[in-house]
N, C-alpha and C. Protein backbone atom coordinates (compact mmCIF):
# COMPACT_ATOMS: atom_id res chain seq x y z
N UNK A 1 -14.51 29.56 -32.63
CA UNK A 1 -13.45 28.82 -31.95
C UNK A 1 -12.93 27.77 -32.94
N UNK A 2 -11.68 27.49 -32.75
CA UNK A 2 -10.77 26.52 -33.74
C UNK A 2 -10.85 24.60 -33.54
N UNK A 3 -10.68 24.29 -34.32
CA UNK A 3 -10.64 23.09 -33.71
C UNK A 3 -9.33 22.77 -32.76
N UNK A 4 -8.13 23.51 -32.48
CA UNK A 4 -7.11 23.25 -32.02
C UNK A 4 -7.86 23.57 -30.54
N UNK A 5 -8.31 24.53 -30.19
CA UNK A 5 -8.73 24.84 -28.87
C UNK A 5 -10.26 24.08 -28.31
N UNK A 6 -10.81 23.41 -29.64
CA UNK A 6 -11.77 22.37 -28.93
C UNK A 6 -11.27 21.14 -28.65
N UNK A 7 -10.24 21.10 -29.12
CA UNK A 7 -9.33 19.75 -29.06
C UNK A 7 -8.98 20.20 -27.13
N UNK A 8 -8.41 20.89 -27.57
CA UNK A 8 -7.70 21.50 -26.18
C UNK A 8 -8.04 21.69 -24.98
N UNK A 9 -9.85 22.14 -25.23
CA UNK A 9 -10.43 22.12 -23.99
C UNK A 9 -11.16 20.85 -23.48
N UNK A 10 -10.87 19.91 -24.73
CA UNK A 10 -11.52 18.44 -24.43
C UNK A 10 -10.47 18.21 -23.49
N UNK A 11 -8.67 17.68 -23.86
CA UNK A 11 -8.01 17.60 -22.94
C UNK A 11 -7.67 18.18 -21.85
N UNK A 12 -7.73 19.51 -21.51
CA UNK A 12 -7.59 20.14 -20.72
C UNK A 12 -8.87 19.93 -19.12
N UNK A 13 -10.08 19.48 -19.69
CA UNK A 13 -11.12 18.91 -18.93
C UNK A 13 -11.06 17.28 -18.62
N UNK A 14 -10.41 16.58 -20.04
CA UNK A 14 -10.14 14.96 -19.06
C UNK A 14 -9.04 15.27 -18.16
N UNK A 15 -8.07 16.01 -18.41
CA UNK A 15 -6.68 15.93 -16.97
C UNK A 15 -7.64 16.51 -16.19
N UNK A 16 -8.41 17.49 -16.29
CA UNK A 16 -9.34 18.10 -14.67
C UNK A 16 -9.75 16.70 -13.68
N UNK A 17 -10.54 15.70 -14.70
CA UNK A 17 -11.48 14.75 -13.93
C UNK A 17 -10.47 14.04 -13.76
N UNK A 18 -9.58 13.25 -14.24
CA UNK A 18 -7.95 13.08 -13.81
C UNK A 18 -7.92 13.67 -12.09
N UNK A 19 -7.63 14.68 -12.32
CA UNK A 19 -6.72 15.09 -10.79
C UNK A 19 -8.01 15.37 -9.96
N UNK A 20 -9.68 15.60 -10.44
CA UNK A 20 -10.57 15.30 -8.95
C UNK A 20 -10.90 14.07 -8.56
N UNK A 21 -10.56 13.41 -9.76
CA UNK A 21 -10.29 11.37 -9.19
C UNK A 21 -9.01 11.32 -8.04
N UNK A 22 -7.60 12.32 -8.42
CA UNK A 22 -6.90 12.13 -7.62
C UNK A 22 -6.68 12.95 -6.25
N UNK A 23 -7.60 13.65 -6.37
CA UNK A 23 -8.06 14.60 -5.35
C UNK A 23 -9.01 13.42 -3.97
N UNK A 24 -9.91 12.92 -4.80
CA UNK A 24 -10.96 12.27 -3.44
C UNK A 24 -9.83 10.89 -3.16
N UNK A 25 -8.75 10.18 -3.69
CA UNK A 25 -7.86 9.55 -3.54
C UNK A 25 -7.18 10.00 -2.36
N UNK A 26 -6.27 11.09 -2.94
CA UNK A 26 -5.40 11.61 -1.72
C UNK A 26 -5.86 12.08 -0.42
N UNK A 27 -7.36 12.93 -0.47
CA UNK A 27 -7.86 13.51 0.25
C UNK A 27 -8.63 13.07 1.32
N UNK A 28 -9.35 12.10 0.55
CA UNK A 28 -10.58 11.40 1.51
C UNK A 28 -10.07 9.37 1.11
N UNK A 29 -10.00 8.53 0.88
CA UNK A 29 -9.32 7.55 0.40
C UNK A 29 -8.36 7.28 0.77
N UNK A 30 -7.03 8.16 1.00
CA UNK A 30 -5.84 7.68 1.18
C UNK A 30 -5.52 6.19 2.08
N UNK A 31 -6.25 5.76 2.89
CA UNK A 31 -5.60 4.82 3.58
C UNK A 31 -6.85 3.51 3.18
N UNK A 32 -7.21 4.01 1.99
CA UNK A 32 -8.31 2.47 2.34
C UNK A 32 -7.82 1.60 1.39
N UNK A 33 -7.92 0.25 0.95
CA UNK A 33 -7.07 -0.65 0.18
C UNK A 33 -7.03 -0.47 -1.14
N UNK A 34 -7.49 0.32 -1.53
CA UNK A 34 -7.58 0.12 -3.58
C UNK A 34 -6.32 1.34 -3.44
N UNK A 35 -6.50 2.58 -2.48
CA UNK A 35 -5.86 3.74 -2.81
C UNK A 35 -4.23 3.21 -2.36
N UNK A 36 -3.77 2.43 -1.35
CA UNK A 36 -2.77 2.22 -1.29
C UNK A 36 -2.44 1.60 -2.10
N UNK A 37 -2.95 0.20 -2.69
CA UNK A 37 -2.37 -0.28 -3.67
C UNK A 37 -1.93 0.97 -4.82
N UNK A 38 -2.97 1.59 -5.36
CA UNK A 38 -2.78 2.19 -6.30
C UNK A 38 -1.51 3.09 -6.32
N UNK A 39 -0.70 3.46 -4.98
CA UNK A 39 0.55 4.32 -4.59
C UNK A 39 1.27 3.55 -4.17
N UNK A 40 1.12 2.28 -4.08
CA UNK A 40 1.75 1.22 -3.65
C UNK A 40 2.88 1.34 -2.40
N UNK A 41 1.67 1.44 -1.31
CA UNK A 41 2.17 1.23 0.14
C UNK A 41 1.58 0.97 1.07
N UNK A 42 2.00 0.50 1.99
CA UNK A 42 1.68 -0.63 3.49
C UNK A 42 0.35 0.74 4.23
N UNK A 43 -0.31 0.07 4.83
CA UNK A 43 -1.32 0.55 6.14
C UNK A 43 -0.45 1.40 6.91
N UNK A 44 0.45 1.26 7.17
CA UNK A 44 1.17 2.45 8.36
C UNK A 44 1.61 3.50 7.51
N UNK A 45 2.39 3.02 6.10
CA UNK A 45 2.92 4.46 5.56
C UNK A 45 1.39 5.62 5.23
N UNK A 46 0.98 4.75 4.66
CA UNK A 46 -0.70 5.68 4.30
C UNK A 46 -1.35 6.02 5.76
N UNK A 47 -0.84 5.50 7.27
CA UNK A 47 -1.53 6.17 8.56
C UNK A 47 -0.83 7.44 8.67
N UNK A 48 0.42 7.18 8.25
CA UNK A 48 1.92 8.49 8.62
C UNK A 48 1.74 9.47 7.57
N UNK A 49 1.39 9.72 6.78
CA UNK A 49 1.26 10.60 5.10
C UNK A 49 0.31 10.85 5.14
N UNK A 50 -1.23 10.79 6.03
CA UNK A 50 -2.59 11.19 5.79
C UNK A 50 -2.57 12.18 5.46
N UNK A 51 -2.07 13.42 6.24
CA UNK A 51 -2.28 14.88 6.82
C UNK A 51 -1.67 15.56 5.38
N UNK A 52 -0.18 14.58 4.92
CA UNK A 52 0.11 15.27 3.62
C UNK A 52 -0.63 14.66 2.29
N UNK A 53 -0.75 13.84 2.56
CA UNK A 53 -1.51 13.12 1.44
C UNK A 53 -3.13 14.22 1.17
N UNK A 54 -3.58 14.51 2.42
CA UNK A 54 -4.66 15.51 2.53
C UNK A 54 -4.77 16.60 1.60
N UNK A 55 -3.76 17.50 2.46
CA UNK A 55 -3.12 18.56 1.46
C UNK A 55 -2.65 18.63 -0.12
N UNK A 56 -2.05 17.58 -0.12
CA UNK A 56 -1.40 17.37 -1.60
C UNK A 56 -2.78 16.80 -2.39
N UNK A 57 -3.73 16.76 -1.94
CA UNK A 57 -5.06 16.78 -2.59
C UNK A 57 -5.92 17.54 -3.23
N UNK A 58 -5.24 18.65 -2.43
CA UNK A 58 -5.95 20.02 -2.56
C UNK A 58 -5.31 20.33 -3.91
N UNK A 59 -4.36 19.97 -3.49
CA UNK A 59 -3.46 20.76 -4.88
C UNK A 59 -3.97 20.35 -6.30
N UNK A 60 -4.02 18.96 -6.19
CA UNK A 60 -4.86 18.17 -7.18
C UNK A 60 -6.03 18.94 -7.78
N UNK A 61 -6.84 19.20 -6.57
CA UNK A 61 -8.10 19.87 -6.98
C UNK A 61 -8.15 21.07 -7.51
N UNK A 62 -6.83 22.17 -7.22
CA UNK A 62 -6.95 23.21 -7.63
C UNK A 62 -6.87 23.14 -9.38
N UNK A 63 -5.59 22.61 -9.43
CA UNK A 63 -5.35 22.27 -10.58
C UNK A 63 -6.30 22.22 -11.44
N UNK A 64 -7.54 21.16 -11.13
CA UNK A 64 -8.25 20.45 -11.30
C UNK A 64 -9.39 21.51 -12.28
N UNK A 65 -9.81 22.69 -11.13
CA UNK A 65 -10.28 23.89 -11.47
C UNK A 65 -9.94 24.94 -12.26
N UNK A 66 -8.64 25.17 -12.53
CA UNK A 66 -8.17 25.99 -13.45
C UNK A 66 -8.02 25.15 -14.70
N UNK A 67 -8.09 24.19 -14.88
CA UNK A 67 -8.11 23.37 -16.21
C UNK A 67 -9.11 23.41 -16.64
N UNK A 68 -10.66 22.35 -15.80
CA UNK A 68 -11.77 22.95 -16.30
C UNK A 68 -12.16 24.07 -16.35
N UNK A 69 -11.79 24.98 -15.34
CA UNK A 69 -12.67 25.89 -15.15
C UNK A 69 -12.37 26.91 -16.77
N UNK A 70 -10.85 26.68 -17.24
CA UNK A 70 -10.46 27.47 -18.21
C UNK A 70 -11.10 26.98 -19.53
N UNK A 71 -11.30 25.65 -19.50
CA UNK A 71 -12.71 25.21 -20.66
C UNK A 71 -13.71 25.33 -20.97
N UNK A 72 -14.35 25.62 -19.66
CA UNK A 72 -15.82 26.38 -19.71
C UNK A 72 -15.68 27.69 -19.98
N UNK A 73 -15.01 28.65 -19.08
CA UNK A 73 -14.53 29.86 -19.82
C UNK A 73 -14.66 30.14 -21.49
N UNK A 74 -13.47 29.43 -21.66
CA UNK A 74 -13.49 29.54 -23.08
C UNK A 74 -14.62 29.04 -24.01
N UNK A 75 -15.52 28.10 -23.24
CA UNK A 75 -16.28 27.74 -24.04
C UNK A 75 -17.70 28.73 -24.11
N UNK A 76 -17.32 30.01 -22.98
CA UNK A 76 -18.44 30.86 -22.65
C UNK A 76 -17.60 32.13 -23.63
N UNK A 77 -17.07 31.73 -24.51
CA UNK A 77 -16.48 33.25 -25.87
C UNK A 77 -15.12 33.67 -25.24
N UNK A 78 -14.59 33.58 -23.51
CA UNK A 78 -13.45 34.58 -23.17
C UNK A 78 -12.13 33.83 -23.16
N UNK A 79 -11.80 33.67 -24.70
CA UNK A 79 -10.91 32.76 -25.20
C UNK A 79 -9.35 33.21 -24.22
N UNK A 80 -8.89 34.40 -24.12
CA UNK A 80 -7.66 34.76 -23.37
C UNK A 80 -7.62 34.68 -21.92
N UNK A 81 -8.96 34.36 -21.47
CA UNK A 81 -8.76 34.05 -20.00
C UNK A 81 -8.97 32.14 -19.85
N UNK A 82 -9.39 31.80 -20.89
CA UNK A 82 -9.78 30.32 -20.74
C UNK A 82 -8.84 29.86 -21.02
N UNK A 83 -7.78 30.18 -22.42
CA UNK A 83 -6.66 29.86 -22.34
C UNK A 83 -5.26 29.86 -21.43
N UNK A 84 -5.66 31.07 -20.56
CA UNK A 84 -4.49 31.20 -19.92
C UNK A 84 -4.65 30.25 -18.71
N UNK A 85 -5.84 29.88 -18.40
CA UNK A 85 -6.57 28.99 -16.98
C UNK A 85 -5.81 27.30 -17.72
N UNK A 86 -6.17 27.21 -18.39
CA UNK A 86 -5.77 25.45 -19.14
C UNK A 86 -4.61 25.66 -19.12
N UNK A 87 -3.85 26.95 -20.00
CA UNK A 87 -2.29 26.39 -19.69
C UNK A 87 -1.71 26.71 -18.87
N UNK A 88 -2.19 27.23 -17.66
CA UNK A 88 -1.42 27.35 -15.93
C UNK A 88 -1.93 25.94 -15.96
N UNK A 89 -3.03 25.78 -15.71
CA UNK A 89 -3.36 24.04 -14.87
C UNK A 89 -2.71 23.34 -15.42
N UNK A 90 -2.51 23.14 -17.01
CA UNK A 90 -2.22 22.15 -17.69
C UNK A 90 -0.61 22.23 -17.93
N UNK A 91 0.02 22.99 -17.17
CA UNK A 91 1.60 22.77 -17.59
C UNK A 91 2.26 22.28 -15.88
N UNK A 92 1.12 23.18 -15.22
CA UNK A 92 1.97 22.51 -13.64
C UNK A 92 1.25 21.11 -13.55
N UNK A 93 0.02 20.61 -14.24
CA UNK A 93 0.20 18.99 -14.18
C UNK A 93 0.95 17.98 -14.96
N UNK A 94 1.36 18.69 -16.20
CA UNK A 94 2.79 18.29 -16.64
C UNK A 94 3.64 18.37 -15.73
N UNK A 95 4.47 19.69 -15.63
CA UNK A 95 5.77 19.43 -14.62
C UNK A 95 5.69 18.60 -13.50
N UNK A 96 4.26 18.47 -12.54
CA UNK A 96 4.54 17.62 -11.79
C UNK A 96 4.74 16.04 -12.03
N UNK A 97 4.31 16.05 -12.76
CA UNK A 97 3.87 14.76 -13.12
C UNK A 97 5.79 14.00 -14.15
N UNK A 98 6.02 15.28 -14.17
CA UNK A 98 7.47 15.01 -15.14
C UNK A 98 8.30 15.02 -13.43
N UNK A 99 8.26 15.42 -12.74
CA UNK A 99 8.77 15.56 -11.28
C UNK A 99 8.78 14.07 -10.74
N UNK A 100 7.63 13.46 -10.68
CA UNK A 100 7.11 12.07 -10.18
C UNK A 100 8.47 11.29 -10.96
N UNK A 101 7.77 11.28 -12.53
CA UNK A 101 8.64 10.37 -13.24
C UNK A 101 10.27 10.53 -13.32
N UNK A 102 10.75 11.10 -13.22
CA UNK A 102 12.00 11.66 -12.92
C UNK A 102 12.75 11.38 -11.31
N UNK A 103 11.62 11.61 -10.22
CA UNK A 103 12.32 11.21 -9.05
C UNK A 103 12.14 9.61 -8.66
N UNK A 104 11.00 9.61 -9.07
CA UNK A 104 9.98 7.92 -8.41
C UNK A 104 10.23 7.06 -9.39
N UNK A 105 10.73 5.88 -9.87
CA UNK A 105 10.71 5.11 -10.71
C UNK A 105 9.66 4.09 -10.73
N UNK A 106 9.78 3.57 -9.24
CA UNK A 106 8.25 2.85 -9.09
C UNK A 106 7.34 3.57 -9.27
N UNK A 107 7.25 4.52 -9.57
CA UNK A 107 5.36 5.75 -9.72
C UNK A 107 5.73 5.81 -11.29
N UNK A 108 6.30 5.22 -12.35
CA UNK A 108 6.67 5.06 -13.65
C UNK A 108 5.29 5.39 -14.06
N UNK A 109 4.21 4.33 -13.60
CA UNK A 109 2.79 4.06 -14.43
C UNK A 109 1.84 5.34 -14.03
N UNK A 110 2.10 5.55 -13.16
CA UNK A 110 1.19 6.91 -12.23
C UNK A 110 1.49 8.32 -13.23
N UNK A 111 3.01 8.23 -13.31
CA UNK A 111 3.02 10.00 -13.98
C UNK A 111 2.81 9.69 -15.17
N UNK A 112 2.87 8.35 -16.46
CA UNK A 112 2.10 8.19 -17.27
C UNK A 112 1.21 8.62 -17.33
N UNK A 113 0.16 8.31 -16.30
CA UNK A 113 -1.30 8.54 -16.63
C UNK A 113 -1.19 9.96 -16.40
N UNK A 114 -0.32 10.07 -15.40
CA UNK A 114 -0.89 11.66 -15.00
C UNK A 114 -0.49 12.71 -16.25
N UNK A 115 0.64 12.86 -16.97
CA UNK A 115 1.00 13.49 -17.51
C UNK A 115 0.40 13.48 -19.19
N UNK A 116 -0.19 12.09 -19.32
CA UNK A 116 -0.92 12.07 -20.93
C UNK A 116 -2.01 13.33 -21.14
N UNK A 117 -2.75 13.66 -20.32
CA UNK A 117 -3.45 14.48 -20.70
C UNK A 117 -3.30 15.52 -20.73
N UNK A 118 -2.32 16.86 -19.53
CA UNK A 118 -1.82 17.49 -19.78
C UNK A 118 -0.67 17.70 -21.19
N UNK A 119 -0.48 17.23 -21.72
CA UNK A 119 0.71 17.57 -22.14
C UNK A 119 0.33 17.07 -23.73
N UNK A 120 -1.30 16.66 -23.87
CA UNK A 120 -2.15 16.74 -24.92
C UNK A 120 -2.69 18.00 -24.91
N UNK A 121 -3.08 18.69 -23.92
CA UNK A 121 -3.85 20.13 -23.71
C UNK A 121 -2.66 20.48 -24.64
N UNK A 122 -1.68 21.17 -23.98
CA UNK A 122 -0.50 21.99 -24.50
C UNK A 122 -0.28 21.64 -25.71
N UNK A 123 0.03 20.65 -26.12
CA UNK A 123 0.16 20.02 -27.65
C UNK A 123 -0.74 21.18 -28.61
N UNK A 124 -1.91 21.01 -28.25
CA UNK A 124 -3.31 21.40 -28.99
C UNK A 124 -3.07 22.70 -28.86
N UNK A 125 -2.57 23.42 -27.52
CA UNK A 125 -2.58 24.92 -27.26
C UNK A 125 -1.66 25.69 -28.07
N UNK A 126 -0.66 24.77 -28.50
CA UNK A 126 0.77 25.33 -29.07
C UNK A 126 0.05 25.57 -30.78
N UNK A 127 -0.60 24.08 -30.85
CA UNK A 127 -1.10 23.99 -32.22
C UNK A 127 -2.05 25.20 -32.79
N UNK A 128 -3.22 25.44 -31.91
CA UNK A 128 -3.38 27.00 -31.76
C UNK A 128 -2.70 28.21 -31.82
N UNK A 129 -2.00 28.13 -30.79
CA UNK A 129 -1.05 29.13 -31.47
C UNK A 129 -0.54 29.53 -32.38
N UNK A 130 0.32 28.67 -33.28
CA UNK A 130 1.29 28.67 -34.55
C UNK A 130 0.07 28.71 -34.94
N UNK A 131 -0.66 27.85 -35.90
CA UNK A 131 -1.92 28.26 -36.64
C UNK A 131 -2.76 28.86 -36.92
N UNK A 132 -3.36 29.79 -35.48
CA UNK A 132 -4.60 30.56 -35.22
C UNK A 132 -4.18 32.03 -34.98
N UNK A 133 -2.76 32.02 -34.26
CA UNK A 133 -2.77 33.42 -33.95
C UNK A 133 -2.57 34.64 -34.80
């Protein structure tokens, strides 16, 4: 294995723990005081958004799994399935995260965080590519 794809599966596993931090947030958390601050909104909007906030957790988590899960993969020899797992996870937590920043201006600092690590995976994956293939 290359260093572009150990690079890759390092990032591709911090955005994982990334989105299962934002997974027990949205999912289980949503209405208690650190998590609203952190989305920055009142006790009633976080009572009214639970059910989606729930869901949109999940999503987090899936994500979450095809990123790591495509690191361990790869880190178990099956480089074309580990790769293809990191860059599904790792480009729809880019786009979303380019979605946030683009619609939400106040969530400015949020798709920051969210999007640095994805979009280091891909960096590294591309770098692989051109180089390795």
């Amino acid at each position: 294995m290359n260093a572009a794809l150990i690079t890759a599966s390092i990032f591709a596993m911090l955005a994982g723990l990334l989105h299962v931090y934002i997974f027990v947030m949205e999912s289980f958390l949503w209405t208690s005081r650190s998590t609203r601050e952190t989305f920055s909104m009142g006790a009633d909007e976080a009572e009214q958004t639970k059910e989606m906030a729930f869901n949109q957790g999940f999503y987090n988590l899936f994500l979450a799994i095809m990123s790591i899960g495509g690191a361990i993969v790869l880190w178990c020899g099956v480089t074309v399935v580990g790769v293809t797992l990191m860059t599904a996870g790792s480009a729809s937590m880019f786009c979303a995260a380019l979605v946030l920043l683009c619609t939400a201006p106040d969530k400015h600092s949020a798709a920051i965080k969210q999007i640095f690590f994805p979009a280091l995976t891909l960096i590294a994956l591309l770098v692989a590519l051109i180089l390795f293939a």
